[in-house]
C-alpha atoms as a PDB file:
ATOM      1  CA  UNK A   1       4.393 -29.650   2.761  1.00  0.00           C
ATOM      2  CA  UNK A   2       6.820 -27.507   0.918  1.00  0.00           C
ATOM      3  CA  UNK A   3       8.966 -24.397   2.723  1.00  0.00           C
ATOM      4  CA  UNK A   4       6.285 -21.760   1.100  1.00  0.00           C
ATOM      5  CA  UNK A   5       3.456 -23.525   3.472  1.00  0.00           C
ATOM      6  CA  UNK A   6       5.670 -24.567   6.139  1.00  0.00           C
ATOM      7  CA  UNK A   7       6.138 -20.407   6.443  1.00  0.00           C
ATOM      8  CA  UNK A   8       2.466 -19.302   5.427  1.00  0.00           C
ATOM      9  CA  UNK A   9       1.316 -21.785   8.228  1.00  0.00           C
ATOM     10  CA  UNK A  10       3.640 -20.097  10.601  1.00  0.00           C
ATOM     11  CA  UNK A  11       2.761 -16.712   9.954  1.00  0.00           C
ATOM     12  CA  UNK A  12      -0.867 -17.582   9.949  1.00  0.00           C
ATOM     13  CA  UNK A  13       0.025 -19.589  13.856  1.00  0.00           C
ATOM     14  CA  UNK A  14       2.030 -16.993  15.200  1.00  0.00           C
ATOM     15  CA  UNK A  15       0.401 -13.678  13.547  1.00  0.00           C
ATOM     16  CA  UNK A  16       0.000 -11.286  16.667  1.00  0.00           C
ATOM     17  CA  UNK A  17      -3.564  -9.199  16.684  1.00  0.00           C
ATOM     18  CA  UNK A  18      -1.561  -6.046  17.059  1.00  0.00           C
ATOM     19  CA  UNK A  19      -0.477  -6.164  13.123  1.00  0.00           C
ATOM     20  CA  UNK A  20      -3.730  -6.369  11.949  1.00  0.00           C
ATOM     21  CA  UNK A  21      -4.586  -3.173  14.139  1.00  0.00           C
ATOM     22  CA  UNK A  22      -1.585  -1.824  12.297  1.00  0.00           C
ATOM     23  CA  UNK A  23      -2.551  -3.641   8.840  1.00  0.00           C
ATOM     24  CA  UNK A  24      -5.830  -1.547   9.117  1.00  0.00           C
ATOM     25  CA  UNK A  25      -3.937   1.806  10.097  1.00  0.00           C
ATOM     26  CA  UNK A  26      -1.689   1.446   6.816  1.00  0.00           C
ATOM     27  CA  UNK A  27      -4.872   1.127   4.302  1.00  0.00           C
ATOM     28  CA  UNK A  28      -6.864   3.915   5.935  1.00  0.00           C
ATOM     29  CA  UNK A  29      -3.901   6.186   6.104  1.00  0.00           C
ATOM     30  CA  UNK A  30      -3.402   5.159   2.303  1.00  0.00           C
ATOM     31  CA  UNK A  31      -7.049   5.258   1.627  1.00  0.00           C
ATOM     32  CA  UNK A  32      -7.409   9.696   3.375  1.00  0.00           C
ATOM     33  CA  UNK A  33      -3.887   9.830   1.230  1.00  0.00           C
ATOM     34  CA  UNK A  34      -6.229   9.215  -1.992  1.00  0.00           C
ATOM     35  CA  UNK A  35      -9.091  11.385  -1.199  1.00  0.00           C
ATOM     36  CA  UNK A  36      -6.546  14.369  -0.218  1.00  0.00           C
ATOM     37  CA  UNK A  37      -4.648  13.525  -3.934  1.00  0.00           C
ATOM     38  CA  UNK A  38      -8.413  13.822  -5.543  1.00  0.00           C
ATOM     39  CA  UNK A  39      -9.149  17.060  -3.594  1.00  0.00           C
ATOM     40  CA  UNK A  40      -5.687  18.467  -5.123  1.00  0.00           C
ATOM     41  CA  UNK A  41      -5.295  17.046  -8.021  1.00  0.00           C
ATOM     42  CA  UNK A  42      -2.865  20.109  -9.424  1.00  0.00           C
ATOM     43  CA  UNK A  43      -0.654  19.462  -6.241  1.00  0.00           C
ATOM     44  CA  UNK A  44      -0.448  15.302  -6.981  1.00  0.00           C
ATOM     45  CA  UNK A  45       0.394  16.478 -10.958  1.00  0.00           C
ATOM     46  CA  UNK A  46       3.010  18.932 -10.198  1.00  0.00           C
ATOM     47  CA  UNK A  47       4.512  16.515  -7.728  1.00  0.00           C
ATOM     48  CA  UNK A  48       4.384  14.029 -10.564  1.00  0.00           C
ATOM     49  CA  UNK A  49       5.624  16.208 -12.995  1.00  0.00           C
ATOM     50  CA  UNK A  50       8.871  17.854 -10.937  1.00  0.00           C
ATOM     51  CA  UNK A  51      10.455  14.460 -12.334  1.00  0.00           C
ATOM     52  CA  UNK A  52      10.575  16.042 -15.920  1.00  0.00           C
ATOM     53  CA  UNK A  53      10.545  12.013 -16.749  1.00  0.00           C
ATOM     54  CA  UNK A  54       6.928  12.060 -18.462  1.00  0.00           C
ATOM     55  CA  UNK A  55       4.778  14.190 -21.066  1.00  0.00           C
ATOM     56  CA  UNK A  56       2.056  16.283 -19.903  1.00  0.00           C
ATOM     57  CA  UNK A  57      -0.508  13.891 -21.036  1.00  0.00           C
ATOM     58  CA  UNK A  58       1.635  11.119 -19.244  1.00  0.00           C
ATOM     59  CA  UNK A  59       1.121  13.373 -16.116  1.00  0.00           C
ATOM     60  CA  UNK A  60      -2.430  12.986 -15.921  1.00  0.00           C
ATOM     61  CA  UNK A  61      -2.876   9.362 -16.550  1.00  0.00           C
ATOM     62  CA  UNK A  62      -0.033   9.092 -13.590  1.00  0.00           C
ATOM     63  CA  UNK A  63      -1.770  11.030 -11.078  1.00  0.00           C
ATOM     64  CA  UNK A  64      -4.906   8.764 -12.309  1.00  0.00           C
ATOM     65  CA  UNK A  65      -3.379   5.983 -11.673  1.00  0.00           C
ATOM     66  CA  UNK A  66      -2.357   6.820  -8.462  1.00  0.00           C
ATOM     67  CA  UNK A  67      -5.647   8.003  -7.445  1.00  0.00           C
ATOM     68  CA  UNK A  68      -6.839   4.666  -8.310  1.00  0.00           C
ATOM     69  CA  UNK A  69      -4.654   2.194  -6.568  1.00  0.00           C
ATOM     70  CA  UNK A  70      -4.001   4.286  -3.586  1.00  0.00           C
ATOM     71  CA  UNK A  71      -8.096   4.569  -2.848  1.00  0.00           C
ATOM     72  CA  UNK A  72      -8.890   0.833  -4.313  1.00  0.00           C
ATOM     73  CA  UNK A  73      -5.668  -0.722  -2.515  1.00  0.00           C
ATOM     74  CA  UNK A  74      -5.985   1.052   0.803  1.00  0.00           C
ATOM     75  CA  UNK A  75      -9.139  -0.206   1.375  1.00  0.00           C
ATOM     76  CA  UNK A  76      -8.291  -3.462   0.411  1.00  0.00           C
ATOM     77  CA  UNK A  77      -5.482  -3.074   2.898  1.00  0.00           C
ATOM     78  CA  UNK A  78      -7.859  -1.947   5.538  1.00  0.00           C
ATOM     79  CA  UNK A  79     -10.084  -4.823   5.190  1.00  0.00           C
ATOM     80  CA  UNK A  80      -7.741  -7.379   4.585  1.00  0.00           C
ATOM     81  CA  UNK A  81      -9.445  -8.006   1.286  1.00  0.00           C
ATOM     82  CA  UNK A  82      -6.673  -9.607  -0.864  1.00  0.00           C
ATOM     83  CA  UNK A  83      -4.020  -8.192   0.889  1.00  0.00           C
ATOM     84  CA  UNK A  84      -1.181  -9.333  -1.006  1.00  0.00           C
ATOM     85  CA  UNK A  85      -2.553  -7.788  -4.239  1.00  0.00           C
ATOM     86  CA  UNK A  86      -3.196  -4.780  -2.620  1.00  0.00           C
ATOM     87  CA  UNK A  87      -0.058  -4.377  -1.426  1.00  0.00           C
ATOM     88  CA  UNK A  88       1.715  -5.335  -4.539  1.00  0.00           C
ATOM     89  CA  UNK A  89      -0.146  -2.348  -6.376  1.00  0.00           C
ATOM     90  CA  UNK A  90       0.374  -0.279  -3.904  1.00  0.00           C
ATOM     91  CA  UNK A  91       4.625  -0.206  -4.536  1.00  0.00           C
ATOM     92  CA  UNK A  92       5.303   1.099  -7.237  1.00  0.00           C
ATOM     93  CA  UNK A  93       3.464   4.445  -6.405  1.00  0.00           C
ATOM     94  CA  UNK A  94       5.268   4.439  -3.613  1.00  0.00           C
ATOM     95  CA  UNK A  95       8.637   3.647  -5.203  1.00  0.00           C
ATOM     96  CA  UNK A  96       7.921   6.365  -7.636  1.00  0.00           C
ATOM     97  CA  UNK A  97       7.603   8.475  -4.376  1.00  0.00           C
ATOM     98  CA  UNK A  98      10.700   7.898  -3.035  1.00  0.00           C
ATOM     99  CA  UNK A  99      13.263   8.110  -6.251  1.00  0.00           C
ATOM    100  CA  UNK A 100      11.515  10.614  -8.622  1.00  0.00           C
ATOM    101  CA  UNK A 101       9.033  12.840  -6.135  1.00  0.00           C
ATOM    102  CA  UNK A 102      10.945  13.111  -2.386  1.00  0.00           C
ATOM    103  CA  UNK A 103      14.470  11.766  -2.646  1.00  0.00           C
ATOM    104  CA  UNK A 104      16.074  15.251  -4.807  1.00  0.00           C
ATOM    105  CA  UNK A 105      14.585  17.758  -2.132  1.00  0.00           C
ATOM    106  CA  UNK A 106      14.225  15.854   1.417  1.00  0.00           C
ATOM    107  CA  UNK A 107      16.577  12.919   1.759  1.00  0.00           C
ATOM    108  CA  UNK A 108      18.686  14.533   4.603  1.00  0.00           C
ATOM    109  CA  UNK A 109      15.925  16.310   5.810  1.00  0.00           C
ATOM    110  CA  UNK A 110      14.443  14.382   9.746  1.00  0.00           C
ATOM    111  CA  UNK A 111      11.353  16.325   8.868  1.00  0.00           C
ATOM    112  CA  UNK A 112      11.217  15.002   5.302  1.00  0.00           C
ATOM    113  CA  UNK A 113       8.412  12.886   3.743  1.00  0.00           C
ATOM    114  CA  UNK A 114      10.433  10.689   2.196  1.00  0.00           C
ATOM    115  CA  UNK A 115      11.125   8.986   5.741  1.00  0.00           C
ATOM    116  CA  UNK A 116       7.251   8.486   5.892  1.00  0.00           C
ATOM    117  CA  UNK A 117       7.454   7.282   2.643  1.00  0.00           C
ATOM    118  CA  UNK A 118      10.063   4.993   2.979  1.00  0.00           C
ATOM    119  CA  UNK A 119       8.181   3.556   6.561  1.00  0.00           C
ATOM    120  CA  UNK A 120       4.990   3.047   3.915  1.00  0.00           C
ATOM    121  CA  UNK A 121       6.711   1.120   1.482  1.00  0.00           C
ATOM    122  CA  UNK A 122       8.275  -0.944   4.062  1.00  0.00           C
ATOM    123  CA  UNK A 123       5.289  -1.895   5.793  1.00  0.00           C
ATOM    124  CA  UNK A 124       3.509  -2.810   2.396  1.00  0.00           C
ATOM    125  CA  UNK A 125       6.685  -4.955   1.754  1.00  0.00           C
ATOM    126  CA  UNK A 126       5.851  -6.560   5.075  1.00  0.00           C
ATOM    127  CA  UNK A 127       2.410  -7.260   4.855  1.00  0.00           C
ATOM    128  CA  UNK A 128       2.505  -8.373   1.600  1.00  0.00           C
ATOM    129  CA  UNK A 129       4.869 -11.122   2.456  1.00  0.00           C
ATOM    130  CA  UNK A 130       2.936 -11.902   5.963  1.00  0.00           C
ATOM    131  CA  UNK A 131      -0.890 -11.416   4.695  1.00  0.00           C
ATOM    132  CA  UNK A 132      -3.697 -10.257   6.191  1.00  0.00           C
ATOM    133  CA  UNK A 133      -3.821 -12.067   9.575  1.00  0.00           C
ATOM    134  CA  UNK A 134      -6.533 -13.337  11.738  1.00  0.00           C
ATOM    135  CA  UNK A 135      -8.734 -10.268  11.132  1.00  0.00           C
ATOM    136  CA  UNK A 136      -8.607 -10.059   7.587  1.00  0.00           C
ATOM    137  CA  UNK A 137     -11.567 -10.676   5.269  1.00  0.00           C
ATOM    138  CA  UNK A 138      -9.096 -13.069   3.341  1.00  0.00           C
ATOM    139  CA  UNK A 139      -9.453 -15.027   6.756  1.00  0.00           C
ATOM    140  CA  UNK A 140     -13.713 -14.904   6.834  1.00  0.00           C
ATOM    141  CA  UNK A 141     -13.497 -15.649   3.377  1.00  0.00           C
ATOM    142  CA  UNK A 142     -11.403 -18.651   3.520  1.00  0.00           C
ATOM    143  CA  UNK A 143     -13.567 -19.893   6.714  1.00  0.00           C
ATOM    144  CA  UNK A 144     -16.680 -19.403   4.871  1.00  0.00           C
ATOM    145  CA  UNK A 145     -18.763 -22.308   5.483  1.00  0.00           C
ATOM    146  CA  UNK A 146     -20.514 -21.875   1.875  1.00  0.00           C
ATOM    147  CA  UNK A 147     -16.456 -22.724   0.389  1.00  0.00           C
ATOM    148  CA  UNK A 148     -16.534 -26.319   1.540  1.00  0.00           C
ATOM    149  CA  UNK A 149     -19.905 -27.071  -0.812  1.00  0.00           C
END
């Protein structure tokens, strides 16, 4: 057994219920986060385009984009459905977040969002490198009894 199983197998032993509760909380938050960008879609392209780092035609496919992944990968991340994945699509939106969208106007600020978004993007980075845990649909799917045919 290499060192990337040894660890998977430990995380998967030692995985405490209480981070899939918080697993779930991440993808629902980032799932309302989508619908609220789809309400306001002027807001999420203004945001987008106080970077002055795209065209206006770049704008839209950006806020598009992060529509998308944000509403497909937080319910992934709810369910647990290919958690990885979702998390790793999930990143760069919310690196883009942080340097081009919250870090020139509310770094020092303590009521800021880019604290929040800076907690986000280090939770994703956690769960992508633990999984979804024992209440995951990447767990039911793996236990499936129609998988050992």
């Amino acid at each position: 057994m290499n060192l990337i199983q040894r660890m998977e197998h430990w995380g998967d032993t030692h995985h405490p219920k209480w981070l899939d509760v918080l697993r779930m909380i991440l993808g629902i938050l980032l799932f309302m986060k989508a619908v609220e960008f789809m309400n306001n879609m002027d807001v999420l392209s203004s945001l987008i385009g106080k970077s002055a780092f795209l065209s206006s035609i770049s704008i839209g496919v950006m806020a598009h984009y992060v529509i998308m992944t944000q509403l497909i990968g937080g319910f992934m991340v709810a369910f647990g459905l290919l958690t990885r994945v979702a998390c790793l699509i999930q990143i760069p939106n919310l690196l883009g977040a942080l340097i081009f969208v919250n870090a020139p106007s509310s770094l020092m600020s303590p009521s800021g969002s880019w604290w929040l978004s800076l907690l986000i993007l280090l939770m994703l980075v956690f769960f992508l490198v633990e999984g979804g845990g024992p209440w995951s649909a990447d767990r039911l799917l793996e236990h499936h009894p129609m998988k050992s045919k």
